[in-house]
N, C-alpha and C. Protein backbone atom coordinates (compact mmCIF):
# COMPACT_ATOMS: atom_id res chain seq x y z
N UNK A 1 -7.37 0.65 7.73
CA UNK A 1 -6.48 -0.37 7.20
C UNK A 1 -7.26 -1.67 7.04
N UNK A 2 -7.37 -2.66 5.68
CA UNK A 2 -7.67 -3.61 5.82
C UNK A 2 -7.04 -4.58 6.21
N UNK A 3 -7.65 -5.68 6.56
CA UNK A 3 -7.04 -6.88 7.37
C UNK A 3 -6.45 -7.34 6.12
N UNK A 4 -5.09 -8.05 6.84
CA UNK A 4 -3.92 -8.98 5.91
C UNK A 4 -4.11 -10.19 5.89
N UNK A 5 -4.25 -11.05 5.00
CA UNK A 5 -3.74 -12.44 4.98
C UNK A 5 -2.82 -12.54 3.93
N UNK A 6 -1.96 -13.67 4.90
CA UNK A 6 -0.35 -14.06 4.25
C UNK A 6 -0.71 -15.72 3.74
N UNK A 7 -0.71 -15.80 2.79
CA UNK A 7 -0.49 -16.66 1.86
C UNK A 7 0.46 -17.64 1.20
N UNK A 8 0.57 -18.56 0.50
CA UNK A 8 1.83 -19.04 -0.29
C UNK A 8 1.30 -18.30 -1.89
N UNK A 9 2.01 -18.05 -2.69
CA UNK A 9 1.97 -17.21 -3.74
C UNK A 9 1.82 -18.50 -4.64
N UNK A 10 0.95 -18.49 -5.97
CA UNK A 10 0.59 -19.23 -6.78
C UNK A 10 0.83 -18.33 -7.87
N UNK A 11 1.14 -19.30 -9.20
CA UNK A 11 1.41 -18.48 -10.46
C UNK A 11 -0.14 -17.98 -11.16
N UNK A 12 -0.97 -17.92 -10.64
CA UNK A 12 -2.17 -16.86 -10.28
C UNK A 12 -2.25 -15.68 -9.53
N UNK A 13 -1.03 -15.35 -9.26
CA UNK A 13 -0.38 -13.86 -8.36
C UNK A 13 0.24 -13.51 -9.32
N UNK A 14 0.77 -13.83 -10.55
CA UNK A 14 2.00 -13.18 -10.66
C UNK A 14 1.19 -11.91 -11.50
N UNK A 15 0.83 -11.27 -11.81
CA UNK A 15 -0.23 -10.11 -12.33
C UNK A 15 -0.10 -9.57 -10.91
N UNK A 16 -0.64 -9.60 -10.45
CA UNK A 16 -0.44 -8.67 -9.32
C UNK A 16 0.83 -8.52 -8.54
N UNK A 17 1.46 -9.81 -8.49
CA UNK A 17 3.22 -9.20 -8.24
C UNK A 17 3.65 -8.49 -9.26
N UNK A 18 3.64 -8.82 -10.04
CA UNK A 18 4.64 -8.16 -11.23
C UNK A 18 4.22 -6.44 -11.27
N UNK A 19 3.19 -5.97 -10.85
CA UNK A 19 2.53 -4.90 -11.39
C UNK A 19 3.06 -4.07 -9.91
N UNK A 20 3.19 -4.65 -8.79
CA UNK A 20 3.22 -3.88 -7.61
C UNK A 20 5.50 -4.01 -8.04
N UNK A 21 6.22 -5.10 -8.16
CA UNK A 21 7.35 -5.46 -8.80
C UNK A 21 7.99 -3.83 -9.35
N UNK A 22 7.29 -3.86 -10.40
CA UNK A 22 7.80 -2.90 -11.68
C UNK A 22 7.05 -1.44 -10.78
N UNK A 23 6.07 -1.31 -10.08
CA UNK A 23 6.05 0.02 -9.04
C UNK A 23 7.14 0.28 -8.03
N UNK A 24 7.49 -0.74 -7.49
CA UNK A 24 8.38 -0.60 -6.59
C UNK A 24 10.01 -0.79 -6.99
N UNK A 25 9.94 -0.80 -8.24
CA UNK A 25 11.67 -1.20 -8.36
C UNK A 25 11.98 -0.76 -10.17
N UNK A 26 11.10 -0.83 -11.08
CA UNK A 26 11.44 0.19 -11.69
C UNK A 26 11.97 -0.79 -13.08
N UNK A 27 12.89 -0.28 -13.72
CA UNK A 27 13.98 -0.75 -14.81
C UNK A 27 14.34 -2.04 -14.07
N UNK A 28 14.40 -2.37 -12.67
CA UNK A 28 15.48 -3.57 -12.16
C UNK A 28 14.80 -4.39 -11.35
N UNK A 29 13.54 -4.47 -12.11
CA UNK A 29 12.31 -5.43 -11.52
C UNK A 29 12.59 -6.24 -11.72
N UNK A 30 12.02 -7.47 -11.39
CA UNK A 30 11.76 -9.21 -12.35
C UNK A 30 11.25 -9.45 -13.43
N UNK A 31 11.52 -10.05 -13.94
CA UNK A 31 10.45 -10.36 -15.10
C UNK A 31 9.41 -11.28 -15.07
N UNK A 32 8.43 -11.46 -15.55
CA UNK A 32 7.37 -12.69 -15.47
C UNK A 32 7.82 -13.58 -15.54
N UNK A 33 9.00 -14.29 -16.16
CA UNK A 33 9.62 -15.11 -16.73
C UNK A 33 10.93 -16.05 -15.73
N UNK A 34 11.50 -14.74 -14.75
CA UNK A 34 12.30 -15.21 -13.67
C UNK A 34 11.46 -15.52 -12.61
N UNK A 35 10.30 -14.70 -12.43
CA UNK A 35 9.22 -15.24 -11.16
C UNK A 35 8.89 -16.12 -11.25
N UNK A 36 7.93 -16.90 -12.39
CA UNK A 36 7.47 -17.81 -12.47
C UNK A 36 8.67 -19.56 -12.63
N UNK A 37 9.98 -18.52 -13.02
CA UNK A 37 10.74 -20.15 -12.66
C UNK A 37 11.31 -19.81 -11.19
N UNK A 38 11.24 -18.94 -10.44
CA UNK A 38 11.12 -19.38 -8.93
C UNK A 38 9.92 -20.48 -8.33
N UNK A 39 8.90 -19.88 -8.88
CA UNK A 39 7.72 -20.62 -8.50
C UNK A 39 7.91 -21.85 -8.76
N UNK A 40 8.67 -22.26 -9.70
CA UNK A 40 8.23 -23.25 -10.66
C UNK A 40 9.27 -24.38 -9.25
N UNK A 41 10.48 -23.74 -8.61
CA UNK A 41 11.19 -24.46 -7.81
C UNK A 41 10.37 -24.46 -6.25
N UNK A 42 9.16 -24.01 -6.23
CA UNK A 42 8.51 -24.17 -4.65
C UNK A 42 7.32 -25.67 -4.83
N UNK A 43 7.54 -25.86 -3.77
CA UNK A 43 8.22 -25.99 -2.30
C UNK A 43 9.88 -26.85 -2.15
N UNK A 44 9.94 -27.12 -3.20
CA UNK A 44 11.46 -27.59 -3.44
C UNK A 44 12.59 -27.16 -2.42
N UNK A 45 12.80 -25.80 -3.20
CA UNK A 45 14.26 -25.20 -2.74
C UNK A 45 13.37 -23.57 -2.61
N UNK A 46 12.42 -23.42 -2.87
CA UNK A 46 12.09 -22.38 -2.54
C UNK A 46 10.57 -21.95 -2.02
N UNK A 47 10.33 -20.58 -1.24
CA UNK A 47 9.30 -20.64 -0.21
C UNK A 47 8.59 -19.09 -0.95
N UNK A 48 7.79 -19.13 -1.64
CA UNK A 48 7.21 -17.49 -2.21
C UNK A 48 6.15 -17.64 -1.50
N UNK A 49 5.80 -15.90 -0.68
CA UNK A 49 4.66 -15.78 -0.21
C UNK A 49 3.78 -13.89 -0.51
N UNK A 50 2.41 -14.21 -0.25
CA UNK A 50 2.11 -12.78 -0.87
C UNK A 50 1.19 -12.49 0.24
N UNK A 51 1.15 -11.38 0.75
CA UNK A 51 0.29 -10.26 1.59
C UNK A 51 -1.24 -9.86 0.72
N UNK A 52 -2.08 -10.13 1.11
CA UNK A 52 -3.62 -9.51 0.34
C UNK A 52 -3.91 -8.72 1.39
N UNK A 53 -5.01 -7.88 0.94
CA UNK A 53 -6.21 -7.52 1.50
C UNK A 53 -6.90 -8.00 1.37
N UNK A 54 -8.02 -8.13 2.33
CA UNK A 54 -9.33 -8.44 2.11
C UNK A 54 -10.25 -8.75 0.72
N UNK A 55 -9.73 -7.85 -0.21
CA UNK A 55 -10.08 -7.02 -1.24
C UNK A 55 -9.75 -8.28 -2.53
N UNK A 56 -8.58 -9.07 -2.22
CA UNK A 56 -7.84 -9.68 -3.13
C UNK A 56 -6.56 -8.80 -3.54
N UNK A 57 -6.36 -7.34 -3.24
CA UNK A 57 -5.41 -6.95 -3.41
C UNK A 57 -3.77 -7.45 -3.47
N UNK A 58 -3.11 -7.72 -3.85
CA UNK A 58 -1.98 -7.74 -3.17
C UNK A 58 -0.61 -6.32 -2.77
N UNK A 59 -0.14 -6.29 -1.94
CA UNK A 59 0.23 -5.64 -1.03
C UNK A 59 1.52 -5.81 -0.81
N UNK A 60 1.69 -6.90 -0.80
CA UNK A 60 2.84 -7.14 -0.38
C UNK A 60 3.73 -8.83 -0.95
N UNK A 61 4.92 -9.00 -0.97
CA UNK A 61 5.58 -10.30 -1.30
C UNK A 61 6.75 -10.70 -0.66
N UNK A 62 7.02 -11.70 -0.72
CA UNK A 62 8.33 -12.13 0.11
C UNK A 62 8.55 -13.26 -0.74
N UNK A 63 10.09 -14.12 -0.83
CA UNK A 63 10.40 -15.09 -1.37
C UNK A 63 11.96 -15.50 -0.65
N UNK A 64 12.21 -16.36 -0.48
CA UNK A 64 13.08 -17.28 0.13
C UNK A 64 13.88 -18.46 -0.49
N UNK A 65 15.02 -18.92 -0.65
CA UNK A 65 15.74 -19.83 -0.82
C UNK A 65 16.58 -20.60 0.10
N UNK A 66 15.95 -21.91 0.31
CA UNK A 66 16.27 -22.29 1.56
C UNK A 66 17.10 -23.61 0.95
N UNK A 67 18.70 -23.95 1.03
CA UNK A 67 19.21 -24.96 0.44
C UNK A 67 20.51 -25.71 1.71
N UNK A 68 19.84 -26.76 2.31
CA UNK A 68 21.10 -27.49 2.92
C UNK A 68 20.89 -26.42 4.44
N UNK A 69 22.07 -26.05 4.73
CA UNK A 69 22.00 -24.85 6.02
C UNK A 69 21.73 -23.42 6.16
N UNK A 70 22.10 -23.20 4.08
CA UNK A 70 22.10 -21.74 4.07
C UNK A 70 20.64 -21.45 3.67
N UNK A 71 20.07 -20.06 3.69
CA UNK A 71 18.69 -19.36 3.47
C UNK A 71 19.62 -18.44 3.11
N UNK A 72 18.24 -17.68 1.97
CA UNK A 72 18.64 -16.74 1.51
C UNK A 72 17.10 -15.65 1.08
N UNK A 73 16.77 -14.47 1.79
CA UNK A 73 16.11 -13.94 1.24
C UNK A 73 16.38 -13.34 0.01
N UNK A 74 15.21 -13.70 -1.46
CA UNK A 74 15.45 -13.53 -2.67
C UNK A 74 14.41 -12.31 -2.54
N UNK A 75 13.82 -12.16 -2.07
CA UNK A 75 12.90 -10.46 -2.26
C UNK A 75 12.12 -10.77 -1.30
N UNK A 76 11.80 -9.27 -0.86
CA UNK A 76 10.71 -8.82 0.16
C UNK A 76 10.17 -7.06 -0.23
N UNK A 77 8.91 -7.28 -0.19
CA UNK A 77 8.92 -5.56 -0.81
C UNK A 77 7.22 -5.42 -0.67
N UNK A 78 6.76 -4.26 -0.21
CA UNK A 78 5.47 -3.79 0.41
C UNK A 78 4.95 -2.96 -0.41
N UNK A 79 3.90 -2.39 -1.04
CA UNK A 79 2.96 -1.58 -1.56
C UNK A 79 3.52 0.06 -0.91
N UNK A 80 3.79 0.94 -1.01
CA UNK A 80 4.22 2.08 -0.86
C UNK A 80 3.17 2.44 -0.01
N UNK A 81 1.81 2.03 -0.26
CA UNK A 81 0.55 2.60 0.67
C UNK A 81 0.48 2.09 2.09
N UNK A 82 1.33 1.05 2.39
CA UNK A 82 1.13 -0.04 3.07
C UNK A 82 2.57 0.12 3.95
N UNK A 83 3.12 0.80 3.71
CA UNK A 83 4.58 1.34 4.57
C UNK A 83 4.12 1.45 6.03
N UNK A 84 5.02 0.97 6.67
CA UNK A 84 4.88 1.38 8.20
C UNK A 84 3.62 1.09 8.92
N UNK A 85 3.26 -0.31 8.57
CA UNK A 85 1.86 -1.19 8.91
C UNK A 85 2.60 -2.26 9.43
N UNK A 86 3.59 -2.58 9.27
CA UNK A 86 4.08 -4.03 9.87
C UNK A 86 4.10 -4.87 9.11
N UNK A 87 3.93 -4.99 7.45
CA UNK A 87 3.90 -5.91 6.23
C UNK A 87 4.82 -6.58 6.42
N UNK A 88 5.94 -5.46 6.32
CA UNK A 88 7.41 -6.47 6.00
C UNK A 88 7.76 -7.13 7.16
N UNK A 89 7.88 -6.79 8.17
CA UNK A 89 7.79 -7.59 9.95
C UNK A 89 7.18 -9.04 9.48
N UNK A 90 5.65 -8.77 9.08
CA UNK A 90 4.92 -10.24 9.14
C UNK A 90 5.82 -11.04 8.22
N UNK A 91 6.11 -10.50 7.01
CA UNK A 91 6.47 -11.47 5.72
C UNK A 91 7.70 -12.16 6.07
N UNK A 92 8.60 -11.08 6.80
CA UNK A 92 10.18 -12.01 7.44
C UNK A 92 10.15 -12.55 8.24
N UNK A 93 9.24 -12.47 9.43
CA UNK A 93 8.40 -13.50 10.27
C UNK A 93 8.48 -14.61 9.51
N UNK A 94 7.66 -14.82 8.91
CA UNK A 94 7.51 -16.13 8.02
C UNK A 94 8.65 -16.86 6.83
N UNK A 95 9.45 -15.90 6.67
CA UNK A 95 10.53 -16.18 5.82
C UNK A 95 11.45 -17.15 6.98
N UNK A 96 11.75 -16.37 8.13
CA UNK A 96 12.74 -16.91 9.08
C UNK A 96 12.26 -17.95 9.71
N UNK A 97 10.76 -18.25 9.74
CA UNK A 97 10.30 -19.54 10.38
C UNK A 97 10.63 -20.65 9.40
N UNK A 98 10.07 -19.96 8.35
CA UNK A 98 10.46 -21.02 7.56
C UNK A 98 11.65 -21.94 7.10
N UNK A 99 12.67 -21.18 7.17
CA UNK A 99 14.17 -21.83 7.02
C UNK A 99 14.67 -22.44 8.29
N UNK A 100 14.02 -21.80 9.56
CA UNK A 100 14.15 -22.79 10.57
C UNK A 100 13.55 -24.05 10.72
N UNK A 101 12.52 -24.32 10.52
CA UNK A 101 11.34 -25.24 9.77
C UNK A 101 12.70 -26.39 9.04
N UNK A 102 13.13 -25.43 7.98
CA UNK A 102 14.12 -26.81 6.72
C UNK A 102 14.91 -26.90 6.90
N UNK A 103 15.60 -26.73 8.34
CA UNK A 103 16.77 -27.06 9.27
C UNK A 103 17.70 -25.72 8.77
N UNK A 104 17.59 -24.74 8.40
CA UNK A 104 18.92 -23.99 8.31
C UNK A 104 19.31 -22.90 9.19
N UNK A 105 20.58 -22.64 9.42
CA UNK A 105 21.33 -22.51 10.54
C UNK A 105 21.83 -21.14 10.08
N UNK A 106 21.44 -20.51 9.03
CA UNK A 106 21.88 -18.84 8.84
C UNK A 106 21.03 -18.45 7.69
N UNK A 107 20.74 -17.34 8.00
CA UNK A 107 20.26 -16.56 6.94
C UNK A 107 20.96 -15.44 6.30
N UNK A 108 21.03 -14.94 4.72
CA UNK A 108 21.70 -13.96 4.14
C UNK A 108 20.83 -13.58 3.36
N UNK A 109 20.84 -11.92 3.21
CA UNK A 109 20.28 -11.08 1.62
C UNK A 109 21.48 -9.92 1.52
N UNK A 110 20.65 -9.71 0.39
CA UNK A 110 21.03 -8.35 -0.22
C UNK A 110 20.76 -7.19 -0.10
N UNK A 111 20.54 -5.83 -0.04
CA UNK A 111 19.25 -4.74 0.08
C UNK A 111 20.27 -3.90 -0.12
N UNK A 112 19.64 -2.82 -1.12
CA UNK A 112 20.16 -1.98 -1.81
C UNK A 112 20.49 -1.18 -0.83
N UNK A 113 21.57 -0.47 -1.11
CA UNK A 113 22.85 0.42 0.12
C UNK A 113 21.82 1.55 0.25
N UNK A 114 21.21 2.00 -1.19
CA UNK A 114 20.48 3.28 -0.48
C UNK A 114 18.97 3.19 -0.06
N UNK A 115 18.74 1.97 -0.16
CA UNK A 115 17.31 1.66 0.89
C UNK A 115 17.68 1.65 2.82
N UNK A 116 17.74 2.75 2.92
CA UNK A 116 17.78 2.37 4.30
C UNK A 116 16.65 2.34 5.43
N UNK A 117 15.41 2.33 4.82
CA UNK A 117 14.54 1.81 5.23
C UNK A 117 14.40 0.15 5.67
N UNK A 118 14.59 -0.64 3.92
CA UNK A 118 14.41 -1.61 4.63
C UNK A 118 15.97 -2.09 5.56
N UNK A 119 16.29 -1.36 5.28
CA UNK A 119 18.48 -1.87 6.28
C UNK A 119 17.98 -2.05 7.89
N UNK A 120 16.80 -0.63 8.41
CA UNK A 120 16.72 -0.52 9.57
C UNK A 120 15.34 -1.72 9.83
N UNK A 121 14.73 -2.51 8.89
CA UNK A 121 13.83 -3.24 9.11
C UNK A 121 14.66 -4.61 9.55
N UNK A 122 15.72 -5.03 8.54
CA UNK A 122 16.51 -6.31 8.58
C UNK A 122 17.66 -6.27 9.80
N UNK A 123 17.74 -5.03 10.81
CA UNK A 123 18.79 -4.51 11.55
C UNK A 123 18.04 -5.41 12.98
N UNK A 124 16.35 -4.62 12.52
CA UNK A 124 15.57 -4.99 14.09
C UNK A 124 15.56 -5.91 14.07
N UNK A 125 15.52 -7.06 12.80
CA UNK A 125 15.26 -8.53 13.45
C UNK A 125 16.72 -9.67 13.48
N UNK A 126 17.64 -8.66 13.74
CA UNK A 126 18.88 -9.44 14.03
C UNK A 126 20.23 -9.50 12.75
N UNK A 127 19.71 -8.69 11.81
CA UNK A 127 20.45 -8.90 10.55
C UNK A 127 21.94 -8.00 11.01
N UNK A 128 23.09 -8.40 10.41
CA UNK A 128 24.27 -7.33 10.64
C UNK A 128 24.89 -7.37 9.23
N UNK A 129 25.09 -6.37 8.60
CA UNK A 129 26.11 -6.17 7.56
C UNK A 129 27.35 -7.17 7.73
N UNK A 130 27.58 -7.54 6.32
CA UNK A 130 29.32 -8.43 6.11
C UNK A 130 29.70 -7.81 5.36
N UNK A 131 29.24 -7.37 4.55
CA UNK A 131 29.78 -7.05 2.90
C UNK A 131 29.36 -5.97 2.12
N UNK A 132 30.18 -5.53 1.08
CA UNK A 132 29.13 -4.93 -0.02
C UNK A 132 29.30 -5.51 -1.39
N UNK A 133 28.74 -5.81 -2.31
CA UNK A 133 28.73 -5.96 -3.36
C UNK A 133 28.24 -4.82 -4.58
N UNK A 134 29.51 -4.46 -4.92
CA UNK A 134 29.67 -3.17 -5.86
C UNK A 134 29.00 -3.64 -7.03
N UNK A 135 28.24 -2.30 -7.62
CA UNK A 135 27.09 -2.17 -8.71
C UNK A 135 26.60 -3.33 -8.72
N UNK A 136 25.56 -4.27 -7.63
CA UNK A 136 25.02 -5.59 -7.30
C UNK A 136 23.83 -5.30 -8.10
N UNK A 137 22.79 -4.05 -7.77
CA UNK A 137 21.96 -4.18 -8.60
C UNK A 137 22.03 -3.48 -10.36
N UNK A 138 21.76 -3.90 -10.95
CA UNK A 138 21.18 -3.13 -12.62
C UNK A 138 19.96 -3.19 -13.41
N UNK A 139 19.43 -1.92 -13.75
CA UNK A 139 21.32 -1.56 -14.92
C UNK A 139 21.72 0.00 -13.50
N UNK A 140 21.00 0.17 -12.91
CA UNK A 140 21.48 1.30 -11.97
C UNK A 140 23.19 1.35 -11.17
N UNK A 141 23.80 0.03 -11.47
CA UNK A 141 24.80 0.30 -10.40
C UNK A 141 25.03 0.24 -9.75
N UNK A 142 23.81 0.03 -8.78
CA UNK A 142 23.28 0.66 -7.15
C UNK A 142 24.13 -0.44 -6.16
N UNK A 143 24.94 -0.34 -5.45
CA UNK A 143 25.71 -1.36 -4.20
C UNK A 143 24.46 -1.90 -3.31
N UNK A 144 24.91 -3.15 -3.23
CA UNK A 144 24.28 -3.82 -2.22
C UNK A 144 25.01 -4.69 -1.02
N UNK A 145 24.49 -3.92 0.23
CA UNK A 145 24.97 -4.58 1.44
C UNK A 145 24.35 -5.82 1.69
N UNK A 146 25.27 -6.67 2.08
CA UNK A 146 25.18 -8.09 2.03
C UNK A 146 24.99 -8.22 3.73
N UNK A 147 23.83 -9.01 4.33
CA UNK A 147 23.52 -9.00 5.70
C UNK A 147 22.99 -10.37 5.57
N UNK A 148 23.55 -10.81 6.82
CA UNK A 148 23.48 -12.20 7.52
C UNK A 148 22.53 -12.02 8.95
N UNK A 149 22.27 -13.54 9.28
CA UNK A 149 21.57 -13.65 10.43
C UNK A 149 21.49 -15.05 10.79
N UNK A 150 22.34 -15.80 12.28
CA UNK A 150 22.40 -16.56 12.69
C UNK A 150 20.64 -17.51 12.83
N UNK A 151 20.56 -18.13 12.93
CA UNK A 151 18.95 -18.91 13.09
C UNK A 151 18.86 -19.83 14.35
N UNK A 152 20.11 -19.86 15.22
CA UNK A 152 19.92 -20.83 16.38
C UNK A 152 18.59 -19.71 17.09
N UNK A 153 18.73 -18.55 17.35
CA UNK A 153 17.78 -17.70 17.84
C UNK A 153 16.57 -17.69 17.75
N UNK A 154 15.66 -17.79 18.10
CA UNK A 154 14.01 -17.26 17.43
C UNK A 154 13.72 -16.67 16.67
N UNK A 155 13.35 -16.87 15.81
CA UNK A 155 12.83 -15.93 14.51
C UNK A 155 11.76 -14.67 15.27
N UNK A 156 12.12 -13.89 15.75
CA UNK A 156 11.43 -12.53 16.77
C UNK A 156 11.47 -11.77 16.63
N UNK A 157 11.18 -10.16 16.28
CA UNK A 157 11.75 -9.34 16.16
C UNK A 157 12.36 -8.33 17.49
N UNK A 158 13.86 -7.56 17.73
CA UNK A 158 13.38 -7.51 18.69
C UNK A 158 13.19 -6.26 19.62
């Protein structure tokens, strides 16, 4: 395994997000066009970060919306090769420091109902289901459970 460094993501990533993006998610990826006006709002209202290798690879991404009290993870998603290394651990590590960092007092995402991979990743670090939001993602349809997470706590996993 090569060594990770976690980064802030520059619109000099987006080639390599977008390419790992459209591997990992298909028809209901991002576009170059919505990434780069996230970017375009950091460090503002928003926190994008990317996983390398050694190599320059990238591996991995995370992104955050942090406004007033609420946070909101806007994506998190790992290289398929890179599963079950601890990527996504580090990246929400840093997502949750961070909104504690810009004073906010809860965190919420989304994650597709039939990913239950990452469900049991956002479970360990304190996340609990509220909701679902019917056919949330497209054009698939696909429901998304809506999970919260208080922030008076340590950002820890546990």
């Amino acid at each position: 395994m090569s060594p990770l460094r976690l980064r802030a993501m520059t619109p000099g990533d987006l080639d390599g997000v977008l390419t790992l993006e459209l591997a990992l998610f298909g028809a209901e990826a991002w576009s170059r066009e919505m990434l780069a006006g996230e970017l375009s709002q950091q460090p503002a209202s928003r926190y994008y970060l990317v996983a390398e290798d050694d190599d320059g690879a990238i591996v991995g991404y995370a992104g955050l919306l942090a406004a007033g009290d609420q946070a909101d993870v806007l994506t998190l998603a790992v290289a398929t090769i890179r599963w079950g290394q601890g990527i996504g651990s580090e990246l929400l590590a840093m997502l949750l420091a961070e909104a504690v960092r810009r004073g906010c007092r809860e965190m919420f995402l989304e994650v597709r109902a039939d990913n239950v991979r990452a469900q049991r990743l956002y479970r360990r670090w304190g996340f609990t289901e509220i909701g679902i939001r019917h056919g949330y993602y497209q054009p698939s349809g696909t429901d998304a459970v809506v999970m919260r997470r208080g922030l008076a706590e340590p950002p820890s996993s546990a």
